[in-house]
Structure formats: C-alpha cells, structure tokens
C-alpha atoms as a PDB file:
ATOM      1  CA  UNK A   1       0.000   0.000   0.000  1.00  0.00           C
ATOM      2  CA  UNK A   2       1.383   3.668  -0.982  1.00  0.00           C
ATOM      3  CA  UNK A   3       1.405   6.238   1.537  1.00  0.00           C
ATOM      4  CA  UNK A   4      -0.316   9.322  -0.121  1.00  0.00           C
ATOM      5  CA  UNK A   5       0.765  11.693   2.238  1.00  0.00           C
ATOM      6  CA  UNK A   6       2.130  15.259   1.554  1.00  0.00           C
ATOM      7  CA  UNK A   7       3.757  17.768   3.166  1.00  0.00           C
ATOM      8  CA  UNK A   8       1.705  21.119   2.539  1.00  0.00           C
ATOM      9  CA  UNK A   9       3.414  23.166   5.184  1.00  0.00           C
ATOM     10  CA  UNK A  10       6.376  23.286   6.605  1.00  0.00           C
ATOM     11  CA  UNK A  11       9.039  25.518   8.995  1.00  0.00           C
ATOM     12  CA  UNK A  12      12.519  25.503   9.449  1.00  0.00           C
ATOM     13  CA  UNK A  13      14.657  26.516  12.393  1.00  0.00           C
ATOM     14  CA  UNK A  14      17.832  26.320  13.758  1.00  0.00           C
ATOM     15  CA  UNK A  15      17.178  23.341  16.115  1.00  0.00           C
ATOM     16  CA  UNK A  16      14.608  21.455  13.406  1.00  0.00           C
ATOM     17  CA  UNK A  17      12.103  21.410  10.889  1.00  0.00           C
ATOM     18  CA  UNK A  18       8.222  20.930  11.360  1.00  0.00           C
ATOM     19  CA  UNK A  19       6.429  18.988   8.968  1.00  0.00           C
ATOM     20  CA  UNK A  20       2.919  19.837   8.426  1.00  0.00           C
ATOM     21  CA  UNK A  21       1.275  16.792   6.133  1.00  0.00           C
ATOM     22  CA  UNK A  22      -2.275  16.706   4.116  1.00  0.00           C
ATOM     23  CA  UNK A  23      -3.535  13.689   6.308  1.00  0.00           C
ATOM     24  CA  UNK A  24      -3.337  15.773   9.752  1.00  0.00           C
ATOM     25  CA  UNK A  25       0.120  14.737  10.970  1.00  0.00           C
ATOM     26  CA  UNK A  26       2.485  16.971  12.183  1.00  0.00           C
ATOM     27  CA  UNK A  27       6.063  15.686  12.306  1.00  0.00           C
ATOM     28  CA  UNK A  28       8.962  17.295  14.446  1.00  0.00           C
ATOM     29  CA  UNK A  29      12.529  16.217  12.976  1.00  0.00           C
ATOM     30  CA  UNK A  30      15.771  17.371  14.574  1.00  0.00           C
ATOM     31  CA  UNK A  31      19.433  15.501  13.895  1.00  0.00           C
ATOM     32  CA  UNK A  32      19.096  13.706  17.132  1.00  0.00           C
ATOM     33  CA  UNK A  33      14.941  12.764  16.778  1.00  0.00           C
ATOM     34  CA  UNK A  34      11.834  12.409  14.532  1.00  0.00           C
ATOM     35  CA  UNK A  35       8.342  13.079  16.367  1.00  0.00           C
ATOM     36  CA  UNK A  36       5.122  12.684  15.217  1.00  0.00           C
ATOM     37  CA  UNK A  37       1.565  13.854  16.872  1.00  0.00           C
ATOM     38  CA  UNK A  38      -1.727  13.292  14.825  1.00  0.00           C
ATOM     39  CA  UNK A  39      -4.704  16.113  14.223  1.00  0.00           C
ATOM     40  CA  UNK A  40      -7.613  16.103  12.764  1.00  0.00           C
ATOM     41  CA  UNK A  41      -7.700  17.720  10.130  1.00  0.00           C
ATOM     42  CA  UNK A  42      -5.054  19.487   7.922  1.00  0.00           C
ATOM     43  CA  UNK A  43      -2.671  22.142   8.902  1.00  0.00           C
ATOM     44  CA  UNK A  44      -2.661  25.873   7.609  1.00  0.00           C
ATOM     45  CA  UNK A  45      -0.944  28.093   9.235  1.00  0.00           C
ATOM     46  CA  UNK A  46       2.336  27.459  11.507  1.00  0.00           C
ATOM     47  CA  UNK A  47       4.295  29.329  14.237  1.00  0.00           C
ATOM     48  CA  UNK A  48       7.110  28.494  16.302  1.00  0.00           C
ATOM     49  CA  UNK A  49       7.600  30.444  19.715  1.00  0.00           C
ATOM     50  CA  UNK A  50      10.632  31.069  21.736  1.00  0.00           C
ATOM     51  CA  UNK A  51       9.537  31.853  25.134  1.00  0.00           C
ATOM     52  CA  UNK A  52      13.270  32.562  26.116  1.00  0.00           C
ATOM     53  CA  UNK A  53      14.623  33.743  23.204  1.00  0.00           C
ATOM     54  CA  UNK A  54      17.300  30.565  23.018  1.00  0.00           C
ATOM     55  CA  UNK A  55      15.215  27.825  22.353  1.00  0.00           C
ATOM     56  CA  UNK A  56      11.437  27.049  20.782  1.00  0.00           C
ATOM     57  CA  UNK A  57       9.183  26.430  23.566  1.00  0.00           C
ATOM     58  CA  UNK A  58       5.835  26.087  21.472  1.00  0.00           C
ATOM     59  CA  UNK A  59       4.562  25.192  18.095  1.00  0.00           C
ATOM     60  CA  UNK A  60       1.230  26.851  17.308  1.00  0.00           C
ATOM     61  CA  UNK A  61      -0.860  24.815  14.221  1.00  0.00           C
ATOM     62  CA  UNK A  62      -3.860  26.798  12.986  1.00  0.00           C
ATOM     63  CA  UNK A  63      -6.052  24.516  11.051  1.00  0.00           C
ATOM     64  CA  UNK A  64      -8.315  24.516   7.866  1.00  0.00           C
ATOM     65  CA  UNK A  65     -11.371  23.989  10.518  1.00  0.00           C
ATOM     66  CA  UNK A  66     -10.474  27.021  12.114  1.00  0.00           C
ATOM     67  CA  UNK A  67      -8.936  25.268  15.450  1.00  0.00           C
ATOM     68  CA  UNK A  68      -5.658  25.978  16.812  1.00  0.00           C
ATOM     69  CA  UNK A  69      -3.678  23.724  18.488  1.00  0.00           C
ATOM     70  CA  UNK A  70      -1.023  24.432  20.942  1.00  0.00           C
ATOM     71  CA  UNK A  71       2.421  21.962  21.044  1.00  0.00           C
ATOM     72  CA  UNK A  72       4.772  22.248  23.755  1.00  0.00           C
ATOM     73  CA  UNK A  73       8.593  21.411  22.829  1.00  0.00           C
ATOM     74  CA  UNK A  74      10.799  20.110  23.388  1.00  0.00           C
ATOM     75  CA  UNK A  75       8.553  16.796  24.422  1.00  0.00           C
ATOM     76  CA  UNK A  76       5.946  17.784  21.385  1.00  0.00           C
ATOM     77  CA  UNK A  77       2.901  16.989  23.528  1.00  0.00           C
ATOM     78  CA  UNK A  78      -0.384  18.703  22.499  1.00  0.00           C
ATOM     79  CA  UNK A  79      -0.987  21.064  25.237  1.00  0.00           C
ATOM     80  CA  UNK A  80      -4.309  22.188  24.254  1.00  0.00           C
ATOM     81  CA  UNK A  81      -7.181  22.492  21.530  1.00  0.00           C
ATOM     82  CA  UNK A  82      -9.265  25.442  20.900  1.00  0.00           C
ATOM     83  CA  UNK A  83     -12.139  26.714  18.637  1.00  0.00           C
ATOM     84  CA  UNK A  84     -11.330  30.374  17.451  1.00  0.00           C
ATOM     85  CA  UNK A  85     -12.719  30.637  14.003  1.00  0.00           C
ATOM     86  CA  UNK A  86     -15.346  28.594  11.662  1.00  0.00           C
ATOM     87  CA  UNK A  87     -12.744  29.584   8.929  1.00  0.00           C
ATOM     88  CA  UNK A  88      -8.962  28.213   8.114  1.00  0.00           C
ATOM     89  CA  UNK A  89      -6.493  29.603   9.936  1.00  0.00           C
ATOM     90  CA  UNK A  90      -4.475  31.633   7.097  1.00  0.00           C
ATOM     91  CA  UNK A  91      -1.552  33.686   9.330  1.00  0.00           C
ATOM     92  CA  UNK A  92      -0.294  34.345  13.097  1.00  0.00           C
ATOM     93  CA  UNK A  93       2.129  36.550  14.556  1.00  0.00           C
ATOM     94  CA  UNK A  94       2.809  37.268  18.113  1.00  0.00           C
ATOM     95  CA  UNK A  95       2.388  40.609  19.617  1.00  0.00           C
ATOM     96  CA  UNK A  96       4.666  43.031  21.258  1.00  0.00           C
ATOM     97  CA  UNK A  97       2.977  41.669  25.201  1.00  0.00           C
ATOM     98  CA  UNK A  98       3.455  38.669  23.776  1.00  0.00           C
ATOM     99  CA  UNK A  99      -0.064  37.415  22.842  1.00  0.00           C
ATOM    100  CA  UNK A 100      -0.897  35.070  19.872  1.00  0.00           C
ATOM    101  CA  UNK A 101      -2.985  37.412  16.864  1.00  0.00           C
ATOM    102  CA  UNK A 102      -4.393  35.239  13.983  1.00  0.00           C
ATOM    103  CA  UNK A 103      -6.057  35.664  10.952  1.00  0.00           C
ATOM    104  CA  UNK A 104      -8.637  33.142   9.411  1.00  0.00           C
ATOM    105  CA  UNK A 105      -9.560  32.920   5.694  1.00  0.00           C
ATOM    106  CA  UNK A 106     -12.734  35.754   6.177  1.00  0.00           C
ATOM    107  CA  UNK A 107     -10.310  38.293   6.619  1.00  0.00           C
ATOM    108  CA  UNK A 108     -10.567  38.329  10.976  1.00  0.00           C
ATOM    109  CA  UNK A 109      -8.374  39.334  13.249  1.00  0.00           C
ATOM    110  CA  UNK A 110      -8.541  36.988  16.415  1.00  0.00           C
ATOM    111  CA  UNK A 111      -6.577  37.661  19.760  1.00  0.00           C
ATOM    112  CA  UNK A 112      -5.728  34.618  21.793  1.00  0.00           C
ATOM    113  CA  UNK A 113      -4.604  34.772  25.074  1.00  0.00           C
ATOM    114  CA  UNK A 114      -2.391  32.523  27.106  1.00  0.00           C
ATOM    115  CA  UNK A 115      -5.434  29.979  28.264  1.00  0.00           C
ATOM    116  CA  UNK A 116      -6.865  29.408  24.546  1.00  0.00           C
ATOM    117  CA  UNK A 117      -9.373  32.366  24.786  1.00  0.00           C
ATOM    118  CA  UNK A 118     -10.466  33.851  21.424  1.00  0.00           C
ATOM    119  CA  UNK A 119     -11.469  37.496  21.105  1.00  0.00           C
ATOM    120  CA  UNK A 120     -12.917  38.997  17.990  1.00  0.00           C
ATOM    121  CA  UNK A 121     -10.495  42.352  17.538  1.00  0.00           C
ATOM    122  CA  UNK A 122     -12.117  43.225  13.822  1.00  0.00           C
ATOM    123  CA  UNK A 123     -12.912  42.442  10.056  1.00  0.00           C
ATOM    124  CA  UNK A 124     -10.845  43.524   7.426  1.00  0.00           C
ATOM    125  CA  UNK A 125     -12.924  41.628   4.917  1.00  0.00           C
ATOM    126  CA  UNK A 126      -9.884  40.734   2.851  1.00  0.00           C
ATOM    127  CA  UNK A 127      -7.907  36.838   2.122  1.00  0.00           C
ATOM    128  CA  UNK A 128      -4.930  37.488   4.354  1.00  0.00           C
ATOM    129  CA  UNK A 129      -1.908  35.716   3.461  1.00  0.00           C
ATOM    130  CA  UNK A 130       0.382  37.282   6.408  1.00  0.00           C
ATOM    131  CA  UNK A 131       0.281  39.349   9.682  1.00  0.00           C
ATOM    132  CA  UNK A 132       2.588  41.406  11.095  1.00  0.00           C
ATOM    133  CA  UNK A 133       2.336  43.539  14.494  1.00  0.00           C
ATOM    134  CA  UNK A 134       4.198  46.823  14.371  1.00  0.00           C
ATOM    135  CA  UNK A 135       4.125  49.078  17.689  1.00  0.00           C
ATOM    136  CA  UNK A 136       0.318  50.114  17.423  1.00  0.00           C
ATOM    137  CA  UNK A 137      -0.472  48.763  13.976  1.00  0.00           C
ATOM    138  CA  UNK A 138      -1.093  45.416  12.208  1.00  0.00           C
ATOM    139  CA  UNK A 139       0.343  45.101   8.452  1.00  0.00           C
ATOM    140  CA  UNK A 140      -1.727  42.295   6.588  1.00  0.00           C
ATOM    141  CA  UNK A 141      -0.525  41.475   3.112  1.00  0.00           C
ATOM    142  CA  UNK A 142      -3.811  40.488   1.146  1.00  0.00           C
ATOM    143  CA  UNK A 143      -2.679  39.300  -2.587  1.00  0.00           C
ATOM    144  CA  UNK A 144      -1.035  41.960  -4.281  1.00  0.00           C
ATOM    145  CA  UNK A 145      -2.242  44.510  -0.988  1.00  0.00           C
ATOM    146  CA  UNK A 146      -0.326  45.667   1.861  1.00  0.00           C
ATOM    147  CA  UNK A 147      -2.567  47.144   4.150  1.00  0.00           C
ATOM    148  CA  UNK A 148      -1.850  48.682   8.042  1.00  0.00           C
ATOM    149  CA  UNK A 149      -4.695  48.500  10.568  1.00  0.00           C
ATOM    150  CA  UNK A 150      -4.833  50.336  13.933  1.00  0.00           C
ATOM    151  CA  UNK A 151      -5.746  47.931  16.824  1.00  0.00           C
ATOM    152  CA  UNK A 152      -9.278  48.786  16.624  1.00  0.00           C
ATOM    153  CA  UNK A 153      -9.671  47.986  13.002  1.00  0.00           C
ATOM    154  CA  UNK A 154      -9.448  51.102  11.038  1.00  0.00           C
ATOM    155  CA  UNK A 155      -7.960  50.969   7.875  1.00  0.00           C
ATOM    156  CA  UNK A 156      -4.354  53.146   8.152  1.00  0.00           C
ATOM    157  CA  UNK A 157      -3.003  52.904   4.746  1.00  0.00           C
ATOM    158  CA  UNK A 158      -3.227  50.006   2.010  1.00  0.00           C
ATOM    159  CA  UNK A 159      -0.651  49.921  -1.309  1.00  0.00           C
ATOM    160  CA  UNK A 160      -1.392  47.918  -4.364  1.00  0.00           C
ATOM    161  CA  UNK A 161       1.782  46.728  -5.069  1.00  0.00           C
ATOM    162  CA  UNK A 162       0.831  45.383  -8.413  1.00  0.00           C
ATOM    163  CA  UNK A 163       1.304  48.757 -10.090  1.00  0.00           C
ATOM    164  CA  UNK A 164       5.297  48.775  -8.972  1.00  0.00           C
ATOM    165  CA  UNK A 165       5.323  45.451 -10.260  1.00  0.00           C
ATOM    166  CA  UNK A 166       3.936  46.246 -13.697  1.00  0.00           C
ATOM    167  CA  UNK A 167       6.034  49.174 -13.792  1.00  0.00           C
ATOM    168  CA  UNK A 168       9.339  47.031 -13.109  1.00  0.00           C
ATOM    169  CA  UNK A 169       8.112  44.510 -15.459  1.00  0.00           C
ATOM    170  CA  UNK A 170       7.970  47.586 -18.581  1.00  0.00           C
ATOM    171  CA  UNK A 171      11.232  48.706 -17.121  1.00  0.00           C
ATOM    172  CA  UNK A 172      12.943  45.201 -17.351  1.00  0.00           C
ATOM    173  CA  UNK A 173      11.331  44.578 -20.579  1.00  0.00           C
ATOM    174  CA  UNK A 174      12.837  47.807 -22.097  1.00  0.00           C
ATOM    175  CA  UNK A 175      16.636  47.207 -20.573  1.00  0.00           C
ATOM    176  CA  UNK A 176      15.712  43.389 -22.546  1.00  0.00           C
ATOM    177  CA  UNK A 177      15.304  45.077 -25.937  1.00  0.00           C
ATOM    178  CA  UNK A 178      18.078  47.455 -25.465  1.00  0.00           C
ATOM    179  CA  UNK A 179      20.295  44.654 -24.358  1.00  0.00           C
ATOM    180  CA  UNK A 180      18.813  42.294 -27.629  1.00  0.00           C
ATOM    181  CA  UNK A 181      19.322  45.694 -29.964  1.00  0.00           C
ATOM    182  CA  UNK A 182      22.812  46.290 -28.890  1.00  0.00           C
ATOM    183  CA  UNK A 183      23.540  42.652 -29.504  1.00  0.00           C
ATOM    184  CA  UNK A 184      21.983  42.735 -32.970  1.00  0.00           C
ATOM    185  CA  UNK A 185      24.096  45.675 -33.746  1.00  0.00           C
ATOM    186  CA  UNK A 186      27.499  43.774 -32.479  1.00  0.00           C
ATOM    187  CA  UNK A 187      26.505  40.609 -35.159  1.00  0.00           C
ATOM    188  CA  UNK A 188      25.748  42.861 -38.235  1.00  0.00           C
ATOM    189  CA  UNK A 189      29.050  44.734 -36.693  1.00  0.00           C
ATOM    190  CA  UNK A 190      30.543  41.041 -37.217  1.00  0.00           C
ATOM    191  CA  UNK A 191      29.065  39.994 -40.722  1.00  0.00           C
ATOM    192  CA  UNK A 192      30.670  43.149 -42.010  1.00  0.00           C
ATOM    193  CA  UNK A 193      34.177  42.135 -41.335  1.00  0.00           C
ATOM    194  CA  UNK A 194      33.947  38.976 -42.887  1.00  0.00           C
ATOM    195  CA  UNK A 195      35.901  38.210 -45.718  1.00  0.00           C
ATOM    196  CA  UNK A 196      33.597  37.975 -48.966  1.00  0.00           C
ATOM    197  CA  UNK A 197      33.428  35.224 -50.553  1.00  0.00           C
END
C-alpha cells in the first residue's frame, strides 16, 4: 500500500524542521529525533515560539477547521485544543505583550490569550496571506495589498503593489530590448568584417 501523504506546510529553524502533512500529521525532525503527533484535520498556518529567546518552547498549528492547536517542545505533547474561528487559519504573529494574533480565511483578526481564549479584535474583509504587528499597527498582506490596521480595526493605509510590479516589469522589458538591440548591432558589426566570398 502507498502512503499518499504530503507535506503542505512546513518551517525551518535552527534546532529542526516541522512537517505539516495533508492527512493531519504533524512531524517534528531534529538531527538527534523524529516526532510525530496526529490532528484532525489538515494544517494551515504554523508558528514556532521562543519563550526565552534561546530555544522554541511552542509550536502553534492553525487549522483549515479554524482550530488551533497548541504543542509544547521540546517533548511535542499537544498542550491544548481550541475553537477560534469557523474559517482556516491563514496567518499568526505574536504581539509586542506577547499574545498570539491570527487571521482566518474571512479576513478576521482573532486575539488569543495565554489559556486558549479567542477574542474577535475586527474584520478587514480581505484573504490574508500574512500578519505582522508593528508598535500600534497590524500590516496584513492580502494578494497583491499591503494594508496597516490600527488595533481597533481602522484601515491606516493600504498599497497595491501590483502597479510597482507592472512598472518594473515595462522597465525590465525595455533594458531586454536594449540589451537584444545592442547585440543585434554587435553581429551585423561582425558579418561586415567577414571576408567575402
């Protein structure tokens, strides 16, 4: 029998690699070990936590039913389960007081404090593909957007970075046909100083 089983996440650190895989197992490998703990359901989003700045001290698994699951390390024991969303988790960060923000697939921003306990902070109405806290402000990246929330959900700023990116693609494509005329110009150059026959 073939073992269908892929690896749709995954995160890398200096003292292993988590494994996130499409059948609901989560796999811990270091040089020394290889762990495995079983969910559920599928993986989406994955954070690793380092409690005393040294060494991870928790793996946090947000998953496509909207659960999280907390993992303590290094004995990779499931500490905890806990309903925050009816969405996929899509993206988590941690906080400057050190609390766990995530973001599910509808586009909301969830607060989780240190006992499992969701709390609503807003609805950008957006995908969300990342989250970053800076100082007072939350940068989600949404597709092609980049958009800064305050903590209580107004909208700060937002840049469609598609434009630069079209613009840099007409730039690149002009240096290409300078670049392909000035080689053009070198081969005629070349034909010219051949010998007739």
């Amino acid at each position: 029998m073939r073992n269908n089983r892929t690896t749709i996440r995954s995160l890398v650190t200096t003292q292993g690699t988590f494994l996130a895989m499409s059948d609901g197992m989560i796999v811990w490998e270091t040089t020394a070990a290889r762990k495995t703990l079983h969910l559920r359901t599928a993986a989406t989003a994955l954070l690793g936590v380092k409690e005393d700045n040294k060494s991870l001290s928790k793996l946090f698994v947000g998953d496509r039913l909207g659960q999280l699951h907390v993992i303590q390390l290094p004995t990779f024991a499931l500490e905890y389960t806990t309903n925050v969303s009816d969405a996929a988790m899509r993206a988590m960060c941690i906080n400057g007081d050190g609390a766990l923000m995530v973001a599910d697939a509808k586009g909301n921003i969830w607060n989780i404090d240190s006992k499992g306990n969701s709390e609503l902070m807003f609805a950008t109405n957006r995908s969300i593909s990342s989250i970053r806290v800076e100082g007072k402000s939350i940068r989600i990246q949404s597709g092609w957007e980049q958009c800064l929330y305050n903590l209580n959900g107004d909208l700060a700023n937002s840049k469609n970075a598609s434009h630069s990116f079209g613009e840099n693609l007409m730039l690149r494509r002009m240096r290409e046909r300078k670049k392909l005329e000035v080689q053009r110009r070198e081969a005629e150059a070349q034909l010219r100083l051949l010998p007739s026959a």
